[in-house]
N, C-alpha and C. Protein backbone atom coordinates (compact mmCIF):
# COMPACT_ATOMS: atom_id res chain seq x y z
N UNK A 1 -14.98 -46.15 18.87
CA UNK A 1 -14.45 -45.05 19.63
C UNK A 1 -13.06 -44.68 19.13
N UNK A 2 -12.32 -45.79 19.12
CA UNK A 2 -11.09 -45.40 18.33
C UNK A 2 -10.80 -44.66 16.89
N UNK A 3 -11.95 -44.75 16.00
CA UNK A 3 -12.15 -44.14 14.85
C UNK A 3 -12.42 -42.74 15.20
N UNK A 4 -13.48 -42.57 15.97
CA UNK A 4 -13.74 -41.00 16.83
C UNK A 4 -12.94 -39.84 17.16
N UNK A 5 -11.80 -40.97 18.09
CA UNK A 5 -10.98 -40.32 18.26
C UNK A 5 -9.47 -39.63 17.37
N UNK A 6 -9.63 -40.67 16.21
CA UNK A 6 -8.84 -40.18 15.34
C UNK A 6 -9.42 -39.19 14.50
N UNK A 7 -10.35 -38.90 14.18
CA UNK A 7 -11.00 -38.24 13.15
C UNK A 7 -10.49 -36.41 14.14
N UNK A 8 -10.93 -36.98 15.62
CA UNK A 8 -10.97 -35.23 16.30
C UNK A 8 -9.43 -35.18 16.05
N UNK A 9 -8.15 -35.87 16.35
CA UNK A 9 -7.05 -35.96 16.49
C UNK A 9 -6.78 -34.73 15.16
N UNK A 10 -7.23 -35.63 13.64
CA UNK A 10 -6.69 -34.89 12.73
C UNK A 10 -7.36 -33.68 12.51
N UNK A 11 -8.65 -33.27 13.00
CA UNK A 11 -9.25 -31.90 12.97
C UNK A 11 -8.51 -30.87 13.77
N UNK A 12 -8.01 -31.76 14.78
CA UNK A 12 -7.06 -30.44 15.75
C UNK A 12 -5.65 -30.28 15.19
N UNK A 13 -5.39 -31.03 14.26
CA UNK A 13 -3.74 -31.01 13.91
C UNK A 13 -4.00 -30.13 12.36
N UNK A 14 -5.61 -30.20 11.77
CA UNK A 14 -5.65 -29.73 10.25
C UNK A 14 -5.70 -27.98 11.57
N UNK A 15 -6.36 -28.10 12.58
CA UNK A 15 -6.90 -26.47 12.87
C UNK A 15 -5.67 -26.02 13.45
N UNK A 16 -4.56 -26.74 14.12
CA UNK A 16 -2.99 -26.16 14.12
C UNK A 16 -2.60 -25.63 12.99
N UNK A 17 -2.35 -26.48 12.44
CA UNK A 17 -1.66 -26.10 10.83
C UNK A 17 -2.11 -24.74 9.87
N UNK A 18 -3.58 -24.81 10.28
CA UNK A 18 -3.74 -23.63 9.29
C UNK A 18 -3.97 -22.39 10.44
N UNK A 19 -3.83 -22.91 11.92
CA UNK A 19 -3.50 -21.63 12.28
C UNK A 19 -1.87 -20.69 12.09
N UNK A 20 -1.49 -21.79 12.14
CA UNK A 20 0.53 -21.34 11.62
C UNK A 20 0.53 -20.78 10.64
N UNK A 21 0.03 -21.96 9.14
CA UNK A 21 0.24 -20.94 8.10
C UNK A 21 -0.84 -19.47 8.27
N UNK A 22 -1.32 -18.85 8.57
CA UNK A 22 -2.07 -18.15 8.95
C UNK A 22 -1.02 -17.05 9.41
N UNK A 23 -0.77 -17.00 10.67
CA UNK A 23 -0.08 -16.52 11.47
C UNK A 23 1.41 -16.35 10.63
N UNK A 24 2.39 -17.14 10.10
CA UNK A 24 3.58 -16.66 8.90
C UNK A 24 3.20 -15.95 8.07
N UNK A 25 2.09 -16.27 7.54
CA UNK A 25 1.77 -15.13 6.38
C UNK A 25 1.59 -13.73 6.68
N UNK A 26 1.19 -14.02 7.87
CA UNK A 26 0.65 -12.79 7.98
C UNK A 26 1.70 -11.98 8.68
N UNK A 27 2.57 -12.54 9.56
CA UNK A 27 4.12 -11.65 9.58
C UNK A 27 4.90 -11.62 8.67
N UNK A 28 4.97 -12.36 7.65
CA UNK A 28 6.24 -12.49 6.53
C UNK A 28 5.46 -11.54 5.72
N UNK A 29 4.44 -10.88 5.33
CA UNK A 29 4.28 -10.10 4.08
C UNK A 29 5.58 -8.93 4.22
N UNK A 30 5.98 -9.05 3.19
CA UNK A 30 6.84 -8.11 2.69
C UNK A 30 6.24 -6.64 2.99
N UNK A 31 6.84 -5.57 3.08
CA UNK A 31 6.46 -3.51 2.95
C UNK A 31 7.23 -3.55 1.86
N UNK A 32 6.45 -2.39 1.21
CA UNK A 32 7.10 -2.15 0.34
C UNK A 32 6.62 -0.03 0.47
N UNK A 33 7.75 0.55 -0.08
CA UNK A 33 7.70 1.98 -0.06
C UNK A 33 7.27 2.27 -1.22
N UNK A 34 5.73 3.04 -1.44
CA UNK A 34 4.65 3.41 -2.10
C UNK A 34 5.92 4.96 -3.07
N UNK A 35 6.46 5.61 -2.25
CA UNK A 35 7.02 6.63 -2.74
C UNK A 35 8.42 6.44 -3.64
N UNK A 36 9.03 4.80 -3.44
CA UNK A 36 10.10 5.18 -4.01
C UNK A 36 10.40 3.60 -4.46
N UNK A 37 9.32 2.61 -4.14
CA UNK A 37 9.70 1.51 -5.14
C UNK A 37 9.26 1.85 -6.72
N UNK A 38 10.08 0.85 -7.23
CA UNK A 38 9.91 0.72 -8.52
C UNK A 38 8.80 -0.02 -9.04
N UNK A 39 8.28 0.10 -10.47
CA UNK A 39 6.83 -1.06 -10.65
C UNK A 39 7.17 -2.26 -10.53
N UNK A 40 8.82 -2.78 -10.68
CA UNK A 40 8.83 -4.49 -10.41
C UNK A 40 8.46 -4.52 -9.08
N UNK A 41 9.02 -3.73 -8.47
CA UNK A 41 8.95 -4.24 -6.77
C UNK A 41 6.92 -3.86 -6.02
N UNK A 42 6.60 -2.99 -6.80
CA UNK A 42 5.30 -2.41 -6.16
C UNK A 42 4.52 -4.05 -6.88
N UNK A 43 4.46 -4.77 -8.31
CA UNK A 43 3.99 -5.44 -8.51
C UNK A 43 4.16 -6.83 -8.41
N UNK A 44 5.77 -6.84 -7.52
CA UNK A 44 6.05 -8.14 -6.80
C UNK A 44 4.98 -8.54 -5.28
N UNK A 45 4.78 -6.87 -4.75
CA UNK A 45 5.28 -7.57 -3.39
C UNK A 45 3.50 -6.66 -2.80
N UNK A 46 2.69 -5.93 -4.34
CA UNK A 46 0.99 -5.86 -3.99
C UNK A 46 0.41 -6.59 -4.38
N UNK A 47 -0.75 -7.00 -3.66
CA UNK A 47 -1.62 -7.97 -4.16
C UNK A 47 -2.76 -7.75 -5.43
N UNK A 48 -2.99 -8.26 -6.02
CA UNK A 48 -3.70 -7.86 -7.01
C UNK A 48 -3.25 -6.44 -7.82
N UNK A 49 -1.78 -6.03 -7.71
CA UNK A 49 -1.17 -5.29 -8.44
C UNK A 49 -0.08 -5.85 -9.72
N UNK A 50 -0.92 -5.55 -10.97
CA UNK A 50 0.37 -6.41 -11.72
C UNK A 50 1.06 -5.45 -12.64
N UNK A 51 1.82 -5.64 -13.67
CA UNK A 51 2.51 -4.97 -13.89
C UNK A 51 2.26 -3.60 -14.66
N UNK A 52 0.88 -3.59 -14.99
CA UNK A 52 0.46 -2.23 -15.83
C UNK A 52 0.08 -1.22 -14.34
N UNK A 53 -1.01 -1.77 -13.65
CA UNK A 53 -1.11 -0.95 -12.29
C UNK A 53 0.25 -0.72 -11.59
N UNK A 54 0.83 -1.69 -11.22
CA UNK A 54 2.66 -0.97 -10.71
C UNK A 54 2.77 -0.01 -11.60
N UNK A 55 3.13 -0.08 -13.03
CA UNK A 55 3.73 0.91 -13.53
C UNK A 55 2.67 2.24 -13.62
N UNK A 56 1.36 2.15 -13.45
CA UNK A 56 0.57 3.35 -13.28
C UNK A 56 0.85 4.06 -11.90
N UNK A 57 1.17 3.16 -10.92
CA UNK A 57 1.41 3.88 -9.94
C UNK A 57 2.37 4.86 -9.90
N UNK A 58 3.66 4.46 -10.87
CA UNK A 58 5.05 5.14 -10.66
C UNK A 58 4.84 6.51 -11.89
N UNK A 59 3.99 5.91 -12.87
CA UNK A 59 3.99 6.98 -13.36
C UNK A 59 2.61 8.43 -12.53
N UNK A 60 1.97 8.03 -12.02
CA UNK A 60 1.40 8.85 -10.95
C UNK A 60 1.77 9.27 -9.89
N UNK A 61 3.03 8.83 -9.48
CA UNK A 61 3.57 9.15 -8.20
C UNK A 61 5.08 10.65 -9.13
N UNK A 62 5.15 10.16 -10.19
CA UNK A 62 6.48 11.12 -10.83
C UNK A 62 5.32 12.58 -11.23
N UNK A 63 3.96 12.05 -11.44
CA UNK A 63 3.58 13.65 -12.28
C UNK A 63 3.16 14.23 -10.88
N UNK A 64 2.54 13.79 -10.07
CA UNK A 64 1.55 14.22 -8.70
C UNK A 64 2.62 14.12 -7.65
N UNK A 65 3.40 13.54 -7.41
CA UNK A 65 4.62 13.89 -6.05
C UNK A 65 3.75 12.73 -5.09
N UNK A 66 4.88 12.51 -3.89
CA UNK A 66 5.13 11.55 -2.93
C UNK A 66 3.09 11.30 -2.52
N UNK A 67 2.83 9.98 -2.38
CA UNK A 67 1.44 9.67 -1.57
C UNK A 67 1.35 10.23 -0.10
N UNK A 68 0.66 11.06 0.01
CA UNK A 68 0.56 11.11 1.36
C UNK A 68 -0.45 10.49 2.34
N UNK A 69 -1.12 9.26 2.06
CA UNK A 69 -1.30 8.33 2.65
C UNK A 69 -1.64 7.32 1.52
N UNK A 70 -1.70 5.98 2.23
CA UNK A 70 -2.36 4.40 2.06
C UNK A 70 -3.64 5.01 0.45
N UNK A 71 -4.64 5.61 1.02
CA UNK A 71 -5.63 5.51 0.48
C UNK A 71 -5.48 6.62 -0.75
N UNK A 72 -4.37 7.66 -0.77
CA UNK A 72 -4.21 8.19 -2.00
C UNK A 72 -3.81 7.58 -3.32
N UNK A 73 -3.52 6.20 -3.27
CA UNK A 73 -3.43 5.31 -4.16
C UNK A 73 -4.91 4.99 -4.96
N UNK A 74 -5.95 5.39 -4.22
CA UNK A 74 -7.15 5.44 -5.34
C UNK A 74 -7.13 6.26 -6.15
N UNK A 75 -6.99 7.14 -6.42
CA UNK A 75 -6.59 8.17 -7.09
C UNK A 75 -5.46 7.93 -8.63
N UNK A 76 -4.90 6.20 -8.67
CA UNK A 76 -4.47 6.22 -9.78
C UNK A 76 -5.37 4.73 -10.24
N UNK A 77 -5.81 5.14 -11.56
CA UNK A 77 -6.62 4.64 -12.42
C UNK A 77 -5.89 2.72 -12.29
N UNK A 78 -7.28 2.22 -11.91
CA UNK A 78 -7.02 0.97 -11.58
C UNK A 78 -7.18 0.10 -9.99
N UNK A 79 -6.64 0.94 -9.22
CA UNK A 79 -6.51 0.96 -7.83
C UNK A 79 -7.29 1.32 -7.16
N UNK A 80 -7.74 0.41 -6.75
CA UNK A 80 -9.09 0.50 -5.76
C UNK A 80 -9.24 0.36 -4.42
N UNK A 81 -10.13 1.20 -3.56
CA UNK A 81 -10.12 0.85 -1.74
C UNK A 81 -10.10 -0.47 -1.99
N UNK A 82 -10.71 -1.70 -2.51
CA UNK A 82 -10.39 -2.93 -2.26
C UNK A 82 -9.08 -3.33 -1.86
N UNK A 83 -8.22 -3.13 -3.52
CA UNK A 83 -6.59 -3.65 -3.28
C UNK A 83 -5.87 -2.93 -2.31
N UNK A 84 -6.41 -1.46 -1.94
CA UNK A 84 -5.58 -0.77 -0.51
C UNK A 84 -5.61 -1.73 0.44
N UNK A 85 -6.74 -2.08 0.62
CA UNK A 85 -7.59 -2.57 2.11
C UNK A 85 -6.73 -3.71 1.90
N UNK A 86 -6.58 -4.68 0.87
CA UNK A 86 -5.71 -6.10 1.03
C UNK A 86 -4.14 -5.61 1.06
N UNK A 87 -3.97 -4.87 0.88
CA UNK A 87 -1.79 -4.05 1.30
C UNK A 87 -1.99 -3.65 2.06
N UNK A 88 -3.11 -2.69 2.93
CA UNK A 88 -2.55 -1.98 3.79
C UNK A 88 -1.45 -2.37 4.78
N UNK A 89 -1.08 -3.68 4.91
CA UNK A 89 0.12 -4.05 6.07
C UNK A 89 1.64 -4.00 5.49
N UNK A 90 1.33 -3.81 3.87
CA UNK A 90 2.21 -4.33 3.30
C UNK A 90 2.73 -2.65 2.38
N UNK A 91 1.62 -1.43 2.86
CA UNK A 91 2.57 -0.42 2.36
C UNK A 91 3.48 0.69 3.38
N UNK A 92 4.37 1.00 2.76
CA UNK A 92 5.06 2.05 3.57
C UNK A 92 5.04 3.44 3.10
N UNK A 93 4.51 4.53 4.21
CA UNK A 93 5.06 5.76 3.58
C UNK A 93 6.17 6.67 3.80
N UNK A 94 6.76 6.26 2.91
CA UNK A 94 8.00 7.11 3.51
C UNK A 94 8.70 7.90 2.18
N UNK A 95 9.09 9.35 3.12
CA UNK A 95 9.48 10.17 1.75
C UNK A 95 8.28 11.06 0.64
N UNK A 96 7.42 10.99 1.98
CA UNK A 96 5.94 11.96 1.31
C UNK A 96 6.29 13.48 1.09
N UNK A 97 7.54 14.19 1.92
CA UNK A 97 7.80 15.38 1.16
C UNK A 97 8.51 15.69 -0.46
N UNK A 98 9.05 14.35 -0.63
CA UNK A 98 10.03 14.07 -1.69
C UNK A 98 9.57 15.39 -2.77
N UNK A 99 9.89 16.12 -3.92
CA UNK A 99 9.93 17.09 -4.87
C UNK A 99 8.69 16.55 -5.85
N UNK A 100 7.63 17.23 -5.51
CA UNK A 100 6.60 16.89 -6.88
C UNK A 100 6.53 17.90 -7.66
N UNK A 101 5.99 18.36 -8.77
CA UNK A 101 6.05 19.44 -9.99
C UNK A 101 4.86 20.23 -9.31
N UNK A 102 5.55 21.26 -9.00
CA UNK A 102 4.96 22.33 -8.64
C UNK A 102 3.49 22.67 -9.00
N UNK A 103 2.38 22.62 -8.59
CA UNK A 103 0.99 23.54 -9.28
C UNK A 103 1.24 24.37 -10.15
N UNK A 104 0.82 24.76 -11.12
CA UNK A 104 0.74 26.37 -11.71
C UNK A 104 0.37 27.33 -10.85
N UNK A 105 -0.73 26.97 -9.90
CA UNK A 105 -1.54 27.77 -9.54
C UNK A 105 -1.02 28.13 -8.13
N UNK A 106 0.12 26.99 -7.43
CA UNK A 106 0.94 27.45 -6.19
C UNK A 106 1.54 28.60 -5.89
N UNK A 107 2.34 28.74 -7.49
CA UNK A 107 3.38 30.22 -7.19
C UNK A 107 1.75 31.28 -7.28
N UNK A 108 0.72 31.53 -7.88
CA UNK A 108 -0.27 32.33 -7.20
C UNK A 108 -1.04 32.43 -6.42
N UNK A 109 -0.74 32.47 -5.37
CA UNK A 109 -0.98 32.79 -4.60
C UNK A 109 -1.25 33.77 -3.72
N UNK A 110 -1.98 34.14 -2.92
CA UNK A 110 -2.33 35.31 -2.77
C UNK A 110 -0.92 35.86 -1.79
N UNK A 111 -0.43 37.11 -2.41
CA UNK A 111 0.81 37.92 -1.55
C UNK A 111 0.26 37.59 0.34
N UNK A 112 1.61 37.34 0.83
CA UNK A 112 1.94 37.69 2.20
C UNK A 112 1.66 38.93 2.77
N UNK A 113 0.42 38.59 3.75
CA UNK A 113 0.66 40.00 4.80
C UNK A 113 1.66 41.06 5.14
N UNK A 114 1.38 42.15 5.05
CA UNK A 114 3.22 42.65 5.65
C UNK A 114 2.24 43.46 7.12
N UNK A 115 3.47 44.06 8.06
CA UNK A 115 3.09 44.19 9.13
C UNK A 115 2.11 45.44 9.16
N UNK A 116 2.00 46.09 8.10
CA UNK A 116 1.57 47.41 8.22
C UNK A 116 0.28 47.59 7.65
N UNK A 117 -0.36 46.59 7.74
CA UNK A 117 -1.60 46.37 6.97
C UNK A 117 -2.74 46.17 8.58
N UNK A 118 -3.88 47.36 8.08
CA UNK A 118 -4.72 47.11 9.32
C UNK A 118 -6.03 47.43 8.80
């Protein structure tokens, strides 16, 4: 019985333990800002982001302008709903109006109504 009882002892102290580390990890992940980190920092602090995907990101974020969400990161070659789905806690958006290079096709646009049109 005494063996019994040690064996449950250390099952409840192994199922503490990895509920803690569990629980730190999962508040300590770092954010990081999708719009205005750099590739060291996007490939420090994403998971399964290393340093060619960081730097694809930044160079997709300078030709196409600020992410305007989480999941517009599929959209650069490499980056997949998978690796979103494992950051999503860990990205920030901020600074999605920031200056992207204009369309060609923006400035044509079709002319503004004026009032005298019926």
């Amino acid at each position: 019985m005494n063996n019994r009882f040690l064996n449950t002892s250390v099952l409840v102290l192994k199922g503490f333990a990895l509920s803690a580390l569990l629980a730190t990890s999962a508040f300590a992940a770092e954010k990081v800002n999708i719009n205005t980190a750099d590739a060291a920092t996007l490939d420090r602090v994403l998971v399964g982001v290393g340093p060619s995907k960081a730097e694809a990101i930044v160079v997709y974020r300078k030709a196409h302008g600020a992410f305007k969400s989480a999941d517009t990161l599929a959209e650069v070659k490499g980056i997949g709903l998978a690796t979103i789905g494992k950051n999503r806690d860990r990205i920030v958006l901020a600074g999605a109006s920031s200056a992207a290079p204009a369309p060609a096709h923006a400035a044509a646009k079709a002319p503004a109504k004026s009032g005298s049109a019926r």
